[in-house]
N, C-alpha and C. Protein backbone atom coordinates (compact mmCIF):
# COMPACT_ATOMS: atom_id res chain seq x y z
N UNK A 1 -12.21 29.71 -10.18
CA UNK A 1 -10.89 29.45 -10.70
C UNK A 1 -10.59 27.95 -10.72
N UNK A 2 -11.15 27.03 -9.80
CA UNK A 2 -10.78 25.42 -9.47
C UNK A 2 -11.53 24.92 -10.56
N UNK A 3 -12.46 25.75 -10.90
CA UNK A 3 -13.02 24.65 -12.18
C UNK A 3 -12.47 24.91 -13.60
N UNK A 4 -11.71 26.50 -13.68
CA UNK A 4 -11.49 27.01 -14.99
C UNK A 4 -10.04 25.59 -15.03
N UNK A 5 -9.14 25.61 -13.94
CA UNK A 5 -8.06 24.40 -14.07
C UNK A 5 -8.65 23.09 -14.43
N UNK A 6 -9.68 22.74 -13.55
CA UNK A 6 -9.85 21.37 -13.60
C UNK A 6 -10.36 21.13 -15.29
N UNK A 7 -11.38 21.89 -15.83
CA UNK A 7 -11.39 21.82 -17.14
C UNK A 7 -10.46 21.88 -18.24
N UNK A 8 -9.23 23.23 -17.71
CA UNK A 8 -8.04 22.64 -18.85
C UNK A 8 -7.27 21.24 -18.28
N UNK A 9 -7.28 20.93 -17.50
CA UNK A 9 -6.59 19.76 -17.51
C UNK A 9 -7.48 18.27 -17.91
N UNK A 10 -9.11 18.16 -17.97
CA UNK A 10 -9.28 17.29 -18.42
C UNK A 10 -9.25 17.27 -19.56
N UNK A 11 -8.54 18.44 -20.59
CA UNK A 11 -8.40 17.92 -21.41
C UNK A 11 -6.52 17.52 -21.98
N UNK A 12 -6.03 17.38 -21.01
CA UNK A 12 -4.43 17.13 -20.83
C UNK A 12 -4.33 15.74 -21.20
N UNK A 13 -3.33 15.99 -22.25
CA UNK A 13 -3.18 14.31 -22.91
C UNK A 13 -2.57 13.05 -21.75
N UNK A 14 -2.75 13.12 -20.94
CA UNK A 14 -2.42 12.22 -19.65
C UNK A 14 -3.36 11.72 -19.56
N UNK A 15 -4.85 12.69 -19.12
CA UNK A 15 -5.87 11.81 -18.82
C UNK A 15 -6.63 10.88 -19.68
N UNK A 16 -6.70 9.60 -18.87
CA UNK A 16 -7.14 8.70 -19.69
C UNK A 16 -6.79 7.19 -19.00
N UNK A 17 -7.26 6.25 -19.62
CA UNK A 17 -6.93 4.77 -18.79
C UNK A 17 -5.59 4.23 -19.67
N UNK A 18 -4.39 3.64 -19.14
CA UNK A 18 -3.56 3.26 -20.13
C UNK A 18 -2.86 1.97 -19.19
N UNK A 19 -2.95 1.41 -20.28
CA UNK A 19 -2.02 -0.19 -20.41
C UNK A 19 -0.84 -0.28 -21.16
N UNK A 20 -0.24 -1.35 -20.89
CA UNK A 20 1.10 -2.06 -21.58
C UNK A 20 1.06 -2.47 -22.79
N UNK A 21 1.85 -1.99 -23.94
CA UNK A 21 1.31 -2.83 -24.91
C UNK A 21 2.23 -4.16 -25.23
N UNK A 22 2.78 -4.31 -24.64
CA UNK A 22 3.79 -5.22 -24.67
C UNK A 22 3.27 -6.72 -24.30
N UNK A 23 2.62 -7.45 -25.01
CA UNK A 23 2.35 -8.82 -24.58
C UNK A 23 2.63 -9.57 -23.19
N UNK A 24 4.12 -9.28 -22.98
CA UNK A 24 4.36 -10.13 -21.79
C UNK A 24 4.72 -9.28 -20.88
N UNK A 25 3.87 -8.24 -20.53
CA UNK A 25 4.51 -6.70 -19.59
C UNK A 25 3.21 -6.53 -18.82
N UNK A 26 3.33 -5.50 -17.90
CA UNK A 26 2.61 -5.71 -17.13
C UNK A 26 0.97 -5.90 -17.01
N UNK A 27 0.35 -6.06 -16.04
CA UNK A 27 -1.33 -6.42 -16.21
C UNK A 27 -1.49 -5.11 -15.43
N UNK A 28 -1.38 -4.07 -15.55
CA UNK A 28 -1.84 -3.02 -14.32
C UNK A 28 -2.38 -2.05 -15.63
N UNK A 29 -3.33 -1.30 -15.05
CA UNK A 29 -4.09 -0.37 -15.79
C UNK A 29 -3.63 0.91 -14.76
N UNK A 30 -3.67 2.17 -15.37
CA UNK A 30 -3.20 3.27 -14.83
C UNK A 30 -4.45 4.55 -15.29
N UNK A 31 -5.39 4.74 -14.76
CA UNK A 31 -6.12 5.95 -14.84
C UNK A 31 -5.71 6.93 -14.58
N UNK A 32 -5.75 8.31 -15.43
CA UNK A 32 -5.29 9.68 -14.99
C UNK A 32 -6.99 10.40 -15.30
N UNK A 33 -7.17 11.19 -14.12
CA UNK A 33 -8.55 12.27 -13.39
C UNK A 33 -7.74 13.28 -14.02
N UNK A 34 -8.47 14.49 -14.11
CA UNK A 34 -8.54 15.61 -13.43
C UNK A 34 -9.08 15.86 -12.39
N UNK A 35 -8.35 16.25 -11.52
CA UNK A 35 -9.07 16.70 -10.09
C UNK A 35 -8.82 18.27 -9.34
N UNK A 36 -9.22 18.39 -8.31
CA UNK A 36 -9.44 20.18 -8.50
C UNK A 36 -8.18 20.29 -7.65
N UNK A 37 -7.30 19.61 -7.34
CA UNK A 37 -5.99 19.75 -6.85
C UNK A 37 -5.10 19.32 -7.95
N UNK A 38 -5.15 19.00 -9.28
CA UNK A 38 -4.12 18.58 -10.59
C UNK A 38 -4.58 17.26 -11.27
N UNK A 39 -3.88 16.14 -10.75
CA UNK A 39 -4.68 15.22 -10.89
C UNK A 39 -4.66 13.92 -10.03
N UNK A 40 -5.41 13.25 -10.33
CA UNK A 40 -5.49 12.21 -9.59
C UNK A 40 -5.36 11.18 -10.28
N UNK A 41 -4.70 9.75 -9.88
CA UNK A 41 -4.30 8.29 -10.40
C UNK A 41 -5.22 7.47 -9.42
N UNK A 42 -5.56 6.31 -10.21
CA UNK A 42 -5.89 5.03 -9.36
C UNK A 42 -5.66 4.11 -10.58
N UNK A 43 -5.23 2.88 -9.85
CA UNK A 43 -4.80 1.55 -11.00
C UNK A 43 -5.68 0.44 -10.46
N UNK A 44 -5.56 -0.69 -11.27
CA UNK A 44 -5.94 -1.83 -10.94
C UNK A 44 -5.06 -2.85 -11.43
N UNK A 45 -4.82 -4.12 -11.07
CA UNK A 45 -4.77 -5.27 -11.86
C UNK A 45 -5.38 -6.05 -12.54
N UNK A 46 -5.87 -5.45 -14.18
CA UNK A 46 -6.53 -6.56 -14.90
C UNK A 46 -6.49 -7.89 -14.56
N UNK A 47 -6.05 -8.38 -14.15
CA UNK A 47 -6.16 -10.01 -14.31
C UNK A 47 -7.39 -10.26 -12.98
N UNK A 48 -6.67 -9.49 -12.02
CA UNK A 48 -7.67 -10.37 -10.46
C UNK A 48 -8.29 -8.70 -10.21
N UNK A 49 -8.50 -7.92 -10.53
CA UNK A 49 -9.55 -6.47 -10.37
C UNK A 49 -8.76 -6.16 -8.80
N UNK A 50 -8.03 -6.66 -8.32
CA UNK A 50 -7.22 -6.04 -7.33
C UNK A 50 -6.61 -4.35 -7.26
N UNK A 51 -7.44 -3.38 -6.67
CA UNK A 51 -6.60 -2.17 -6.67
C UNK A 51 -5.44 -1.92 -5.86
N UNK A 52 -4.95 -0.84 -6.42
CA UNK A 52 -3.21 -0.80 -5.95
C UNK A 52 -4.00 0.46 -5.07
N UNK A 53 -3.24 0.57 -4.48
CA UNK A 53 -3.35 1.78 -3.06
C UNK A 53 -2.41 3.07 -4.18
N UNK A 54 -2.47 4.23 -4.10
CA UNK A 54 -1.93 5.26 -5.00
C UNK A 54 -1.74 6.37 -3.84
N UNK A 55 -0.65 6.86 -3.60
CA UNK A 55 -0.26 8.36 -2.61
C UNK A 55 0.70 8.72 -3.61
N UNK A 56 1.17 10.07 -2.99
CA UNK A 56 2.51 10.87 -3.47
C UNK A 56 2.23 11.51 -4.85
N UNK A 57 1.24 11.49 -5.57
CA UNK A 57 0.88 12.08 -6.92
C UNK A 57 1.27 13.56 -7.04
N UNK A 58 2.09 13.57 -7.54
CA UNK A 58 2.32 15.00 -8.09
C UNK A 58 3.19 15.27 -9.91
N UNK A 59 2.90 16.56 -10.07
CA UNK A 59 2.70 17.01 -11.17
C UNK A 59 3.82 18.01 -11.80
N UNK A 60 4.87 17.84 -11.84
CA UNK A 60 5.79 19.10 -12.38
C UNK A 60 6.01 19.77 -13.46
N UNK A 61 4.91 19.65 -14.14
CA UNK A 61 4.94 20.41 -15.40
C UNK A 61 5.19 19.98 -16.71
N UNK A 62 5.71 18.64 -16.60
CA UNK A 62 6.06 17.92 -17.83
C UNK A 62 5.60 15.96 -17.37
N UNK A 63 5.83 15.91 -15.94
CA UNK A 63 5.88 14.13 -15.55
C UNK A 63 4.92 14.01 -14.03
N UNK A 64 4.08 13.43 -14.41
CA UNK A 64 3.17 12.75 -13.72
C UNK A 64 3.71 11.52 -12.50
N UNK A 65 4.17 11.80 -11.22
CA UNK A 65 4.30 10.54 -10.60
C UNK A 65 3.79 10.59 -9.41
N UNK A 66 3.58 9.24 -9.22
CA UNK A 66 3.28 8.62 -8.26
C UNK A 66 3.84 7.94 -7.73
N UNK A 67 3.16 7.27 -6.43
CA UNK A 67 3.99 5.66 -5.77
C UNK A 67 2.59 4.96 -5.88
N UNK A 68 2.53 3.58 -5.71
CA UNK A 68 1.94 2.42 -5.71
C UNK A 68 2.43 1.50 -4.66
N UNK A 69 1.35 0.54 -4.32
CA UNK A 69 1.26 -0.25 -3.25
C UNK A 69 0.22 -1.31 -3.59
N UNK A 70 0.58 -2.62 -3.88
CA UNK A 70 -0.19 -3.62 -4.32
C UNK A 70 -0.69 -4.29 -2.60
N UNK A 71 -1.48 -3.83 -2.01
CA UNK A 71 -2.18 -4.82 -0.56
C UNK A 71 -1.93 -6.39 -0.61
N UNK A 72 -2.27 -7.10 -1.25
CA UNK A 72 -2.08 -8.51 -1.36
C UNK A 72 -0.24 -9.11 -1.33
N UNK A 73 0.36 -7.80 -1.55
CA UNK A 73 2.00 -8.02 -1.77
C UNK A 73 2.85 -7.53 -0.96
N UNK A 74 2.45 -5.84 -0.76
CA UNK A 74 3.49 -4.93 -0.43
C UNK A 74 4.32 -4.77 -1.42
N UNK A 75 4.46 -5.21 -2.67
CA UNK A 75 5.33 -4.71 -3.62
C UNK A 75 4.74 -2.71 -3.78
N UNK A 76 5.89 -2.54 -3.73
CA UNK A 76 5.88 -0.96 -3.65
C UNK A 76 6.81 -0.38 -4.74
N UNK A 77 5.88 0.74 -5.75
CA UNK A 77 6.87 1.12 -7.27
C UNK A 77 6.60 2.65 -6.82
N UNK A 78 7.85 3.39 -7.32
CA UNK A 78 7.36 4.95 -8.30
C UNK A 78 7.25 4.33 -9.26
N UNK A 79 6.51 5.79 -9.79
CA UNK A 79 6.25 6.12 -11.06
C UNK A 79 6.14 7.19 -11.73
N UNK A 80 6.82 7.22 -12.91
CA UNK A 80 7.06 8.56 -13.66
C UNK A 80 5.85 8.60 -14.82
N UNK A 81 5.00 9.21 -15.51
CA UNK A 81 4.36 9.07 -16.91
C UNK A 81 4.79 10.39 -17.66
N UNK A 82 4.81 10.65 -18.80
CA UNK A 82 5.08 11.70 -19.43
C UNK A 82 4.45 11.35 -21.02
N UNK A 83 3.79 12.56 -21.36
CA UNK A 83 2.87 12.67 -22.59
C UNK A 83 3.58 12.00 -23.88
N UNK A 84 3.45 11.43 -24.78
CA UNK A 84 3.97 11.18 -26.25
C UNK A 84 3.17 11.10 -27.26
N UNK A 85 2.31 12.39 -27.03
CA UNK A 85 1.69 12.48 -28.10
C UNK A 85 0.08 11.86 -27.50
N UNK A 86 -1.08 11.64 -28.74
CA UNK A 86 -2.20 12.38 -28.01
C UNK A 86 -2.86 10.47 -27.68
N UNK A 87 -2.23 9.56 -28.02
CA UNK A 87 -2.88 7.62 -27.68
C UNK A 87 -1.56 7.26 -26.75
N UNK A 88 -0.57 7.75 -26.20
CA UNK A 88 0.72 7.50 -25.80
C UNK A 88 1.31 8.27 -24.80
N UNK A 89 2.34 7.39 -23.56
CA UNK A 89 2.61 8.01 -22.67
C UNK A 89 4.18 6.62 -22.46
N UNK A 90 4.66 7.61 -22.02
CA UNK A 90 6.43 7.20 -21.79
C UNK A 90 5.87 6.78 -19.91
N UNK A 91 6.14 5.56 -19.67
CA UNK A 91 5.83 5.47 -18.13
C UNK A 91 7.30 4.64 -17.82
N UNK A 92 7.90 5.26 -16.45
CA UNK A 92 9.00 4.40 -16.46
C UNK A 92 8.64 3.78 -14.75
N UNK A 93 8.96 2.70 -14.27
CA UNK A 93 8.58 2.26 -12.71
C UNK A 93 10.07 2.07 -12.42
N UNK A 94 9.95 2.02 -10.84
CA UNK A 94 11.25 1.79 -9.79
C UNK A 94 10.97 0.97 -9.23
N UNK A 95 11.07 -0.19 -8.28
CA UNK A 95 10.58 -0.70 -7.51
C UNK A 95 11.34 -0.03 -6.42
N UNK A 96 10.40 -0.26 -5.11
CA UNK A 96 11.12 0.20 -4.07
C UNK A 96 11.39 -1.05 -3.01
N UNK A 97 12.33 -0.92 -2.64
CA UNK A 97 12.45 -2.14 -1.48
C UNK A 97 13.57 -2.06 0.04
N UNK A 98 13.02 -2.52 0.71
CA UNK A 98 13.75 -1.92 1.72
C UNK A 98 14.77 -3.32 2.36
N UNK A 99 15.98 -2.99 2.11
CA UNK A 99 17.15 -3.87 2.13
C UNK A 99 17.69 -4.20 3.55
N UNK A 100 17.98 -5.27 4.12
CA UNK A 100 18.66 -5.00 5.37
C UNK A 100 20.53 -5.81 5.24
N UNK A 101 20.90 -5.58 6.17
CA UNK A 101 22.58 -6.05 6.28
C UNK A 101 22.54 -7.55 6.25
N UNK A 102 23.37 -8.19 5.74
CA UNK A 102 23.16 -9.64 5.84
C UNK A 102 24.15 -10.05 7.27
């Protein structure tokens, strides 16, 4: 049964490597797996091949998210992706940050 899933989902218009197309937007690359638990993400930063650390991946039926963790920063994002068709994906980020009282 883990492989009859993992096969329909590699072919789920998510998976795949995707970038920004936006000139002055971000340098991070976003890979989507199939994996025998749904799927799996890992990113990098084109510019310096720096990987982002990836937990929290889950899958609800329509939006793909995750969290991210850049090591060299601690900058910490969600992330939402959702399909638009079969070269395209709607990705929206949060940053997360943890605020204290002044």
């Amino acid at each position: 049964m883990t492989k009859k899933v993992r096969s329909l989902l590699s072919a789920h218009p998510l998976v795949g490597t995707w970038v920004d197309t936006d000139l002055d937007g971000s340098t991070a690359e976003w890979t989507v797996r199939a994996s025998t638990s749904g799927f799996a993400v890992t990113g990098i930063d084109a510019n310096d091949g720096e990987p982002f650390e990836v937990t929290d991946v889950t899958w609800d039926g329509s939006s793909l998210r995750f969290i991210s963790v850049m090591p060299s920063t601690g900058h910490r994002v969600s992330h939402s992706m959702t399909a638009d068709g079969d070269d395209w994906v709607v990705h929206s980020s949060t940053i997360i940050e943890r605020w204290r009282r002044k």
